[in-house]
Protein backbone atom coordinates (compact mmCIF):
# COMPACT_ATOMS: atom_id res chain seq x y z
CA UNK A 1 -6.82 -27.78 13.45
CA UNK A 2 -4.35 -30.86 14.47
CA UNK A 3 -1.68 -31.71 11.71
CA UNK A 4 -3.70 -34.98 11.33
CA UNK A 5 -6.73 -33.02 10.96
CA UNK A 6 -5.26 -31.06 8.28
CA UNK A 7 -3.23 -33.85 6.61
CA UNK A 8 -6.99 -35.87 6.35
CA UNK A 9 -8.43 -32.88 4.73
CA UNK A 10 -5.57 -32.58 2.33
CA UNK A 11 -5.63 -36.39 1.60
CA UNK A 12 -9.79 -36.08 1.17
CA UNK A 13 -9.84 -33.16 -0.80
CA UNK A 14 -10.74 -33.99 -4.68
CA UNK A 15 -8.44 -31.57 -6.53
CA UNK A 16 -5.44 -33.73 -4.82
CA UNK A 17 -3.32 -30.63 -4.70
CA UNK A 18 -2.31 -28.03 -2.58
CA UNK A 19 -1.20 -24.47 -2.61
CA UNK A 20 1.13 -22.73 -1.14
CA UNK A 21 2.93 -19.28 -0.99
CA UNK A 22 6.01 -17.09 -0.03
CA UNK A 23 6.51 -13.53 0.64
CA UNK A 24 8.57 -11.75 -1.66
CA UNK A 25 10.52 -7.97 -0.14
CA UNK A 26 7.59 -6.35 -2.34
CA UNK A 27 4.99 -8.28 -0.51
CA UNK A 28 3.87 -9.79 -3.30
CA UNK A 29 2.94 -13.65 -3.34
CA UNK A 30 5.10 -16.19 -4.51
CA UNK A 31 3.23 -19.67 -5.32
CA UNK A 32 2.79 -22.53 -6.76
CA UNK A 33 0.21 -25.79 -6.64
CA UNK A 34 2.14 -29.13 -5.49
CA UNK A 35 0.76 -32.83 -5.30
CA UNK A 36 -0.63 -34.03 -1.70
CA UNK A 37 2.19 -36.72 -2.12
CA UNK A 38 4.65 -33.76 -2.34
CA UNK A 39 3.29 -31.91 0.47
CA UNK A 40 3.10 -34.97 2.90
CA UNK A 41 6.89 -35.34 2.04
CA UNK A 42 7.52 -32.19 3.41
CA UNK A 43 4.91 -31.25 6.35
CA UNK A 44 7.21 -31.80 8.95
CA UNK A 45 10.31 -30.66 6.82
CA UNK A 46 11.12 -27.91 4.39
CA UNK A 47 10.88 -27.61 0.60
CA UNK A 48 13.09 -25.98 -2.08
CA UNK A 49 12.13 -22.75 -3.80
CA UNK A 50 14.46 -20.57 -6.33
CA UNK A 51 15.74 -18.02 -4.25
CA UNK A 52 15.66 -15.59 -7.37
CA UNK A 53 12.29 -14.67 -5.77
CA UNK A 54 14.16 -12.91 -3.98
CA UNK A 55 16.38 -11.64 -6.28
CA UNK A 56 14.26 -9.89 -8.47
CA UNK A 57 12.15 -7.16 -8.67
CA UNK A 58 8.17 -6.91 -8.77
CA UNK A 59 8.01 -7.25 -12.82
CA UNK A 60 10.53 -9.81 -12.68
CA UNK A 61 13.94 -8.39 -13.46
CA UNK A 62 16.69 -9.58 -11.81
CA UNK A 63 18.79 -7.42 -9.89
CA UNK A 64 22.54 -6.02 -10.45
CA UNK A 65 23.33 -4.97 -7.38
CA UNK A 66 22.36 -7.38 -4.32
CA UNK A 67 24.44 -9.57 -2.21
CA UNK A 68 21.78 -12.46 -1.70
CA UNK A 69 22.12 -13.91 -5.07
CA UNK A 70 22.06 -12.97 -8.38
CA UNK A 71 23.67 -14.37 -11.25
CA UNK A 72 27.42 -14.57 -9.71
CA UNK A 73 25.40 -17.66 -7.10
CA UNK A 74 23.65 -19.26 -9.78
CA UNK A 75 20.07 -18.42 -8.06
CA UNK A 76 19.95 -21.95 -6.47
CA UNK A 77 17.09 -23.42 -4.31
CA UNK A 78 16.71 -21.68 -0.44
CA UNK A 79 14.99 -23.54 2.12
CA UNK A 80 10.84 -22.95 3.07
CA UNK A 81 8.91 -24.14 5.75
CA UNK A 82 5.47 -23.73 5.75
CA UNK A 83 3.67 -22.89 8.59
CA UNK A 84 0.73 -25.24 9.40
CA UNK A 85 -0.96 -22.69 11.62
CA UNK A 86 -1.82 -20.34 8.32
CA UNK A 87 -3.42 -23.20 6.75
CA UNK A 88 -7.05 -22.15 5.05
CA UNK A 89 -9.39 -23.25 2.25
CA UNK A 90 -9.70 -20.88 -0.81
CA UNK A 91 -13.59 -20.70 -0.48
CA UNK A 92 -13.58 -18.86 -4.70
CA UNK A 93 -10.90 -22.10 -5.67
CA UNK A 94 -13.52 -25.48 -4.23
CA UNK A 95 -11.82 -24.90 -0.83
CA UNK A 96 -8.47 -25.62 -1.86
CA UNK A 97 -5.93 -26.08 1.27
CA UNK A 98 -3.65 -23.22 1.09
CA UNK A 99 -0.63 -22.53 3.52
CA UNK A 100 1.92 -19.78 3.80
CA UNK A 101 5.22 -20.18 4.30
CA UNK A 102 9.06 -18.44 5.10
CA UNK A 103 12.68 -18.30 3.97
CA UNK A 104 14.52 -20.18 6.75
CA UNK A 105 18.33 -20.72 7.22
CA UNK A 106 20.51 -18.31 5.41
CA UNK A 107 18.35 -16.86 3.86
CA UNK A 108 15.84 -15.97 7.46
CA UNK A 109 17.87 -12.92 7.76
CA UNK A 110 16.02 -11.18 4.68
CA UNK A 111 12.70 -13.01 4.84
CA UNK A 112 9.73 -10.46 5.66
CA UNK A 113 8.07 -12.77 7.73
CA UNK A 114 10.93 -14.08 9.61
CA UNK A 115 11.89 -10.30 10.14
CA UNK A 116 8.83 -9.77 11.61
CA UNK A 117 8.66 -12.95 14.22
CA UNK A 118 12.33 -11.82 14.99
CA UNK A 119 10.97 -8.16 16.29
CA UNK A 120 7.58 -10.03 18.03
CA UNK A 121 10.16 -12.49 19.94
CA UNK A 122 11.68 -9.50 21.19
CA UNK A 123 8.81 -7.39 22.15
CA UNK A 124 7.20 -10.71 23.95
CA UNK A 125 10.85 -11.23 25.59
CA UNK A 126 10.54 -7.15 26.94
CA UNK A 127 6.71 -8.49 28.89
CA UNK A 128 4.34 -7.29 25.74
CA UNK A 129 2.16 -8.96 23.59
CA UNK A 130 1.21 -6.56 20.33
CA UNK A 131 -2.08 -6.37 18.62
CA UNK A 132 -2.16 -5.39 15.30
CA UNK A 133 -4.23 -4.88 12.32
CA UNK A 134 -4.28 -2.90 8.87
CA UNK A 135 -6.82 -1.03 7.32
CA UNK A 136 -6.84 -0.37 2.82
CA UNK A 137 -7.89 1.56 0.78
CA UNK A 138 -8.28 0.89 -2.87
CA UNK A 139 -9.47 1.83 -6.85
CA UNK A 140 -11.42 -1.07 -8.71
CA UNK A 141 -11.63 -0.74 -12.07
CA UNK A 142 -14.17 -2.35 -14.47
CA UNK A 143 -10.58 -3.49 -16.81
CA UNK A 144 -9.01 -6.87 -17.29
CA UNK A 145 -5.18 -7.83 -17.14
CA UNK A 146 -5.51 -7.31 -21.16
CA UNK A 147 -7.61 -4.72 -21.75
CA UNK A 148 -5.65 -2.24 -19.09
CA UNK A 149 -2.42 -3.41 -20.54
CA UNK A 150 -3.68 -2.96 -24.33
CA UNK A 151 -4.77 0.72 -23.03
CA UNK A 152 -1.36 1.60 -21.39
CA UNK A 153 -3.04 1.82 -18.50
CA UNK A 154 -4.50 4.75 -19.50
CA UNK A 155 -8.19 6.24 -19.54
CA UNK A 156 -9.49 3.24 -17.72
CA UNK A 157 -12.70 2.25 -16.97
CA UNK A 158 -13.36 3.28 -12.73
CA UNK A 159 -16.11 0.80 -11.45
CA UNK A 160 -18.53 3.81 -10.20
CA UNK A 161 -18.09 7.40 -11.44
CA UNK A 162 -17.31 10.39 -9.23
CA UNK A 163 -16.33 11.09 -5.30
CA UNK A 164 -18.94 9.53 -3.15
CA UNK A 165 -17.20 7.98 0.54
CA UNK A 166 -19.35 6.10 2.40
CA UNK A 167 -22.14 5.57 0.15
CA UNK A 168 -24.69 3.38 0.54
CA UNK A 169 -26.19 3.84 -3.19
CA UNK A 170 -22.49 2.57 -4.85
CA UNK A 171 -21.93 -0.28 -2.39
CA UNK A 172 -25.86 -1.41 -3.83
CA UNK A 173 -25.08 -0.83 -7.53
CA UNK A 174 -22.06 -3.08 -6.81
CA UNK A 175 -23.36 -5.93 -4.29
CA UNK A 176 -22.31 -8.83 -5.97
CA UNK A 177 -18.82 -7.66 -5.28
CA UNK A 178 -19.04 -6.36 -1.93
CA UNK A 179 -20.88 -9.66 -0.73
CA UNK A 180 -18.58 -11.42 -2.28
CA UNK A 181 -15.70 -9.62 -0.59
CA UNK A 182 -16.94 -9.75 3.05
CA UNK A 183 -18.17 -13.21 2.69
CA UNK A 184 -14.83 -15.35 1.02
CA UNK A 185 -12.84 -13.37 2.80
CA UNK A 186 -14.30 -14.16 6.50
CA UNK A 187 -14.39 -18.04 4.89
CA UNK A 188 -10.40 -17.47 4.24
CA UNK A 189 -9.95 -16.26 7.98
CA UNK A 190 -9.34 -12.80 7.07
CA UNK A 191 -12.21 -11.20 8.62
CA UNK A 192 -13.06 -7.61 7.88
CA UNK A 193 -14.48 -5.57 10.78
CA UNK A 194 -15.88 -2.97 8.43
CA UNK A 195 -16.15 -2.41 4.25
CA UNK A 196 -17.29 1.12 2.81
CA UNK A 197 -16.92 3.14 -0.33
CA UNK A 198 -14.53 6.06 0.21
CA UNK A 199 -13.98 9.08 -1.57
CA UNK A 200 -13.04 8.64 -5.59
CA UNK A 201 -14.14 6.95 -8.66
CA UNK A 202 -14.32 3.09 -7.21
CA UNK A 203 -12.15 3.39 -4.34
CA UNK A 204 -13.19 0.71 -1.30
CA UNK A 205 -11.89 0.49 2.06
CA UNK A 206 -11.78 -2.09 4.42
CA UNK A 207 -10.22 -2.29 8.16
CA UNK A 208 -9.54 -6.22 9.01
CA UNK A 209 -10.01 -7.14 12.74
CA UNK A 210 -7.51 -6.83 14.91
CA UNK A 211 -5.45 -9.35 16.36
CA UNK A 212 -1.97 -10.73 17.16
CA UNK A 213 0.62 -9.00 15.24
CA UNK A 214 1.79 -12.07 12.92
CA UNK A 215 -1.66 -13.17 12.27
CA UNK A 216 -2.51 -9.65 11.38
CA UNK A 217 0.52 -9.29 9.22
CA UNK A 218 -0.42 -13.03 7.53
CA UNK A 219 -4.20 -11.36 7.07
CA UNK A 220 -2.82 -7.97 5.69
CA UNK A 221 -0.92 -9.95 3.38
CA UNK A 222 -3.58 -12.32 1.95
CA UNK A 223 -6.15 -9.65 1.79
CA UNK A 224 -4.53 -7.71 -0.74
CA UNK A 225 -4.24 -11.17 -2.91
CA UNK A 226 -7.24 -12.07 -2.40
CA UNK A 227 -8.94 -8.80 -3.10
CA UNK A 228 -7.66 -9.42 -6.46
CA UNK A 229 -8.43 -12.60 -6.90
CA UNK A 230 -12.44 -11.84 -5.75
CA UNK A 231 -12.36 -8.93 -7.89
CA UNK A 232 -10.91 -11.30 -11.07
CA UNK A 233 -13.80 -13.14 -10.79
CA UNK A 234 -16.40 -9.77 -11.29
CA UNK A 235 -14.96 -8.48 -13.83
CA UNK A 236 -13.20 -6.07 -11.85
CA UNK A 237 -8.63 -4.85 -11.56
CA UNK A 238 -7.92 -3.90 -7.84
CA UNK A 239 -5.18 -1.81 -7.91
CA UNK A 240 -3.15 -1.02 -4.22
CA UNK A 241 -0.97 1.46 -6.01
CA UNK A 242 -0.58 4.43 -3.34
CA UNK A 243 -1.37 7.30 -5.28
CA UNK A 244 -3.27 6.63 -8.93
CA UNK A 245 -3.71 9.92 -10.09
CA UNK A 246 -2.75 13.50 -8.57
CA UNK A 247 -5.78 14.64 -8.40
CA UNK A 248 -7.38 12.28 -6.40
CA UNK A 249 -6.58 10.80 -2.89
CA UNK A 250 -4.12 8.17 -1.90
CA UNK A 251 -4.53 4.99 -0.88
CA UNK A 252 -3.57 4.41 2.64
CA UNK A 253 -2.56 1.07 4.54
CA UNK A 254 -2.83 2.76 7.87
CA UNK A 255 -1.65 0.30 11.19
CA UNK A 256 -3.71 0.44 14.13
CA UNK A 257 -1.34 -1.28 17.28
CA UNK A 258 -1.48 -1.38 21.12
CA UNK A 259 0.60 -3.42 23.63
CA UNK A 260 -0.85 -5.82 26.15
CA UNK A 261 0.31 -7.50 29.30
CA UNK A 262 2.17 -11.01 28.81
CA UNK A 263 -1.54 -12.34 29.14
CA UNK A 264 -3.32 -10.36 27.23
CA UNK A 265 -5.70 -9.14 29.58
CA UNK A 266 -4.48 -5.35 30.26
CA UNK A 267 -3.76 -2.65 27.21
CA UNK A 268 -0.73 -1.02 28.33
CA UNK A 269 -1.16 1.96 26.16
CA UNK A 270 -4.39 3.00 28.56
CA UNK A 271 -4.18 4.77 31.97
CA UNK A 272 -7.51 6.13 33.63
CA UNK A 273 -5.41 8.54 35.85
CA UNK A 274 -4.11 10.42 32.71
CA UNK A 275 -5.73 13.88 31.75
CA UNK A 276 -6.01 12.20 28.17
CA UNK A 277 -5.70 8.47 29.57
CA UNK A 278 -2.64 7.87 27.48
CA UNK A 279 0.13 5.76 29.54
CA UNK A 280 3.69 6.68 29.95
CA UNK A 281 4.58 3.20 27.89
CA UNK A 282 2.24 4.36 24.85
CA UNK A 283 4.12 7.90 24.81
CA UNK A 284 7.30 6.20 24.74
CA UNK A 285 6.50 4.28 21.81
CA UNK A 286 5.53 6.90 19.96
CA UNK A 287 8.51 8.90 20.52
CA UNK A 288 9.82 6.20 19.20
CA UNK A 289 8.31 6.04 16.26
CA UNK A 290 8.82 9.86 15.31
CA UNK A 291 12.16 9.16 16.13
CA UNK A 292 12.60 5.95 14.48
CA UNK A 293 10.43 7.04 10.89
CA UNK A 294 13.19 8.87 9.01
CA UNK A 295 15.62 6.08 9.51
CA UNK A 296 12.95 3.38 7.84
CA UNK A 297 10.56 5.05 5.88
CA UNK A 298 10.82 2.75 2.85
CA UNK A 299 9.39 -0.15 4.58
CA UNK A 300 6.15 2.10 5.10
CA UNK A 301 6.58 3.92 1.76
CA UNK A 302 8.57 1.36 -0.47
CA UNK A 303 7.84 2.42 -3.54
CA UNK A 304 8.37 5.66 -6.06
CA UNK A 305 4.70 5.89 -5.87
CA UNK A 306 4.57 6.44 -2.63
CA UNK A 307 5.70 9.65 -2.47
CA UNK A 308 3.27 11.25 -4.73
CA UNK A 309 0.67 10.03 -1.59
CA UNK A 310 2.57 11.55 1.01
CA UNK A 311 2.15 15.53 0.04
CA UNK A 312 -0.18 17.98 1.49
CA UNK A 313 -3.72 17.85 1.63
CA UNK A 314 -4.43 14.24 0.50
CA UNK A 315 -5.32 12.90 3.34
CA UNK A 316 -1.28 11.64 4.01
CA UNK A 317 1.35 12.47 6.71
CA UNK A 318 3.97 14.45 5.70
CA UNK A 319 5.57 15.50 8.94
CA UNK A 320 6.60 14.47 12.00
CA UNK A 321 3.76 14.64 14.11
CA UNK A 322 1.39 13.02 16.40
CA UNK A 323 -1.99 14.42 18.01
CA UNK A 324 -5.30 12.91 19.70
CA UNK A 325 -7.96 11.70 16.82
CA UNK A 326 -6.27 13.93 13.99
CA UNK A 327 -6.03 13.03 10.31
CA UNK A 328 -3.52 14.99 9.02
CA UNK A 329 -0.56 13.89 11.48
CA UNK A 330 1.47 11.10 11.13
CA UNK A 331 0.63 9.06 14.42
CA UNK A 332 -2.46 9.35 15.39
CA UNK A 333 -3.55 8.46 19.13
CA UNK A 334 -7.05 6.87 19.98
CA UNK A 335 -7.06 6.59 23.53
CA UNK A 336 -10.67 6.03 23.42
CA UNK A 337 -11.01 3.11 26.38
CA UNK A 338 -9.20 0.37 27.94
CA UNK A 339 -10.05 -2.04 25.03
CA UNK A 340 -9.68 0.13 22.06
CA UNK A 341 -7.00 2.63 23.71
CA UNK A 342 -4.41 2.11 20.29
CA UNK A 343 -2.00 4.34 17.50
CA UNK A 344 -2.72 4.70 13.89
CA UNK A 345 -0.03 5.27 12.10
CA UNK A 346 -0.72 7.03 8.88
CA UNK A 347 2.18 7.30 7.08
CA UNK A 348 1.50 3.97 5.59
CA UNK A 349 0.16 3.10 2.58
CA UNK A 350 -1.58 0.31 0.61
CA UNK A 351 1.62 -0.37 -1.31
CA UNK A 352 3.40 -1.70 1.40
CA UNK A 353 4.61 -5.23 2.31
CA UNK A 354 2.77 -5.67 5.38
CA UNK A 355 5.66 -7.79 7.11
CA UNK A 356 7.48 -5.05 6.55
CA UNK A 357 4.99 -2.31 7.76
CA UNK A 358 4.39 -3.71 10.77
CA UNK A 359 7.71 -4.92 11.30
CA UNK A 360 8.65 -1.12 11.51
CA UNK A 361 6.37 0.38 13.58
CA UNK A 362 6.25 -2.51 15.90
CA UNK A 363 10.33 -2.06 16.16
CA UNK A 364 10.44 1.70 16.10
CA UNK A 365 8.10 1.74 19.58
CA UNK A 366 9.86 -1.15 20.99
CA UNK A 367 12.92 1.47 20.31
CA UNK A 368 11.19 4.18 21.77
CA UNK A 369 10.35 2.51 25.31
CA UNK A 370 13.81 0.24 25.39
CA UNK A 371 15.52 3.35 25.41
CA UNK A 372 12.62 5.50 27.38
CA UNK A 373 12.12 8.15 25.20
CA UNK A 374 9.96 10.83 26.46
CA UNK A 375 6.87 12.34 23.99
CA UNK A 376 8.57 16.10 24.59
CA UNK A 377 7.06 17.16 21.75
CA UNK A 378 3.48 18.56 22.25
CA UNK A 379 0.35 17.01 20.45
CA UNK A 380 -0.41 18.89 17.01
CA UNK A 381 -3.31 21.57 17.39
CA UNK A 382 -5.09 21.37 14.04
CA UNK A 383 -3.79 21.31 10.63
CA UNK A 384 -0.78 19.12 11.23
CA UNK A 385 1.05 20.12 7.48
CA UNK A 386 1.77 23.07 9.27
CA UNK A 387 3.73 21.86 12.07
CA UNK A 388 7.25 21.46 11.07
CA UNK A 389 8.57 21.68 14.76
CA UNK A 390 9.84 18.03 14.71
CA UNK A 391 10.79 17.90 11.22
CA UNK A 392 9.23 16.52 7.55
CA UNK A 393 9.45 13.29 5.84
CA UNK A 394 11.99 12.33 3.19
CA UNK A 395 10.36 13.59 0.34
CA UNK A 396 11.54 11.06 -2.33
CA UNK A 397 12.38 6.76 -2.16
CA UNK A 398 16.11 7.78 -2.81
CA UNK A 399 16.56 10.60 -0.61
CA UNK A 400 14.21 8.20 2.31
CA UNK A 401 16.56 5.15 1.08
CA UNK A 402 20.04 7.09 1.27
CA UNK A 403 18.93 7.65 5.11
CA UNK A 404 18.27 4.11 5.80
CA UNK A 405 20.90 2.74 4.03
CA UNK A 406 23.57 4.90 6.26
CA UNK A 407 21.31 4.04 9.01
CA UNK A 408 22.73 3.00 12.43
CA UNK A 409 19.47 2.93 13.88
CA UNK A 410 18.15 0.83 11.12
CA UNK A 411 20.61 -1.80 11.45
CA UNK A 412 20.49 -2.17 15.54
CA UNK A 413 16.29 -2.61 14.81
CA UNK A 414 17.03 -4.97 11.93
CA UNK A 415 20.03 -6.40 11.30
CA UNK A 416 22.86 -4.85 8.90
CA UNK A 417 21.93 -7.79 6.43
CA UNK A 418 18.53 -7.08 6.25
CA UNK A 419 18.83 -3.58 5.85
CA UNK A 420 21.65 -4.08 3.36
CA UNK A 421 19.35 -6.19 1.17
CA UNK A 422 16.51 -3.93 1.52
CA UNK A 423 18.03 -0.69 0.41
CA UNK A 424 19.98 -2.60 -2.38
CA UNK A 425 15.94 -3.16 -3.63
CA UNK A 426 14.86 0.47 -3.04
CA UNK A 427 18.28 2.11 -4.59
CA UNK A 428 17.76 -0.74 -7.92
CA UNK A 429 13.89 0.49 -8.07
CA UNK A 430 15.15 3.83 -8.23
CA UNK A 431 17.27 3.56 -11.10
CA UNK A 432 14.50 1.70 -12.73
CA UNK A 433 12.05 5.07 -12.43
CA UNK A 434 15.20 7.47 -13.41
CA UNK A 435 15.66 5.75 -16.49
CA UNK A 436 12.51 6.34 -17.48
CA UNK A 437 11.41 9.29 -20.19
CA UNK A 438 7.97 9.45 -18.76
CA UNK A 439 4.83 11.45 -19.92
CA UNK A 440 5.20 14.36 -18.19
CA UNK A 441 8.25 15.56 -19.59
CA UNK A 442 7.36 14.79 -23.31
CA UNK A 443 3.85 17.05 -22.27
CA UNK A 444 5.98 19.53 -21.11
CA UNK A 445 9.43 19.71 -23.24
CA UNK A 446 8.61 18.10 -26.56
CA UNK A 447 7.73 21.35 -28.17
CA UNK A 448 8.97 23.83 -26.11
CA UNK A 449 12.09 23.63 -25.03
């Protein structure tokens, strides 16, 4: 749409507001509902927006250790622009207009979304044009806001029992909310190429279709709200945590990504002449990437939670390693044809900010083939938790955010004031979980020790 097309439909729409949102370095929305007068005032400017959205955690705590702000700068307003080109109607809200937007000015250089246009500018400067998109996996839980909270979020109430992937019998005894998924979210241009049950007590998955990499980020982004929001309105809590019990799987936020020509017409990851048609540019960037992984592995695994996804046999990475349509290595090749010739990269999972996500596998190829690294290591033959020839993930956030934080890889890829600001997040979330006297150890040492 034209910005006159979109300022009529703002000025003809009967709730005469609009809403709008910000990325926090969690991922999680920021928002708020402002007039049509207000947002006329600032369509072709910016608007002001406490910057202590930034400065706090994702329960709301302000941080003590962080450069950006805090309490010694007062948290004052930053600067946001809002992009017109994410503008939508919120088909479950009477069609609201909704827009995203971004930190600009000082504080661009930690905005996820800015980070990520930075590290498209430069792959489009270097002749590519990246496709992205992100695939989830999630629990649903027949619970409310109160009712988990008044249970401790304990013994809750799964929206179908038992382990049943791909089931055609659970995705009927729940249609209401599986129509209602696929259908508001293809109205809220976030269309889903494929919806199943997977394995677990009321776990879903979807894939979103492809497409450019910030409009797949944007998507990535607003399907995880939105799931929410759908699921709100059923009766149902979607929860994106990456690992909600030990004994069942993860959750996964896997990123499927290829590199076209400046046009968009040739996928530079495929080559017909190639025993296994991969191209010497798609080996590159995944040498990259295993290169590249240990040095920013919080921005696929940001939280304490994900680590308890990334261990052996759950269906999650936990070395180095890349093979041909394999599920237990960490980069996954699917070279299948010239349109679809792409990498999944598994280490990621549904608790991830998918600026961020994407931001680092999309800047750890771009290392691999500005510096022409060579795939010397061989493809995995089966189980890939065996192969510990190119080494194993960091096994914890601190030890992963120790790495990063001494980085000099992470700061030439994104900035020593990004990475600074993002590690200050990761070490404060880490002190929040070692404070912690948590259930386990009062099962295990209140009467014994």
């Amino acid at each position: 749409m034209t910005t006159q097309e979109i300022i009529d439909y703002v000025n003809s729409h009967p709730s005469g507001k609009v809403k709008l949102a910000v990325a926090d370095i969690d991922g999680i929305l920021r928002g708020k509902y402002i007039s049509k007068q207000k947002f006329l005032s600032v369509i072709e400017g910016d608007l002001g927006f406490c910057d202590v959205v930034m400065g706090w955690d994702m329960a709301d705590v302000c941080y003590d250790n962080t450069d950006f702000t805090g309490w010694h700068s007062g948290y004052p307003d930053a600067k946001v622009k809002l992009d017109l080109s994410t503008f939508r109607k919120v088909p479950w809200e009477n069609d609201v207009p909704f827009f995203l937007g971004e930190f600009i000015e000082e504080a661009a250089e930690i905005c996820p979304r800015n980070l990520l246009k930075r590290v498209t500018e430069q792959t489009e400067q270097a002749g590519f044009k990246p496709f992205f998109s992100q695939e989830f996996e999630w629990f649903n839980f027949e619970e409310t806001p109160v009712s988990a909270n008044a249970k401790d979020f304990q013994n809750l109430t799964p929206m179908t029992p038992g382990m049943f992937g791909y089931s055609i019998l659970r995705s009927t005894l729940k249609n209401d909310y599986m129509t209602a998924l696929f259908e508001h979210l293809a109205k809220f241009d976030v269309p889903l190429e494929g919806l199943h049950t997977e394995t677990g007590p009321g776990v879903y998955e979807a894939a979103i279709t492809y497409s450019d990499v910030l409009t797949a980020a944007d998507r990535a982004l607003l399907f995880k709200t939105s799931v929410k929001e759908i699921a709100y309105q059923q009766g149902i809590m979607a929860t994106f945590m990456a690992k909600i019990n030990e004994n069942l799987p993860g959750c996964s936020g896997h990123v499927h990504q290829s590199l076209w020509d400046a046009d968009s017409r040739t996928n530079l990851f495929y080559d017909e002449k190639a025993p296994d048609h991969i191209s010497e540019l798609m080996q590159s960037y995944m040498a990259g990437q295993l290169f590249c992984l240990p040095h920013i592995l919080p921005m696929v695994a940001p939280t304490i939670n994900s680590y308890k996804r990334l261990v052996e046999g759950a269906w999650a990475p936990t070395t180095l390693t890349w093979a041909v349509d394999n599920r237990t290595v960490a980069l996954r090749a699917l070279p299948i044809s010239k349109k679809s010739c792409r990498i999944e990269t598994r280490v990621v999972g549904s608790d991830t900010n998918p600026y961020l996500a994407i931001a680092a596998c999309l800047a750890a190829g771009l290392y691999g083939i500005r510096k022409n690294l060579k795939l010397n290591q061989p493809a995995t033959v089966g189980n890939g938790y065996r192969d510990i020839s190119n080494g194993i993930l960091p096994r914890n956030l601190d030890e992963a955010t120790n790495t990063m934080k001494n980085s000099e890889v992470a700061k030439e890829l994104f900035g020593e004031k990004f990475v600074a600001h993002f590690t200050q997040t990761r070490d404060w979330e880490w002190r929040q979980y070692a404070k912690v006297v948590t259930d386990w150890e009062l099962k295990r040492y209140f009467e014994i020790v």
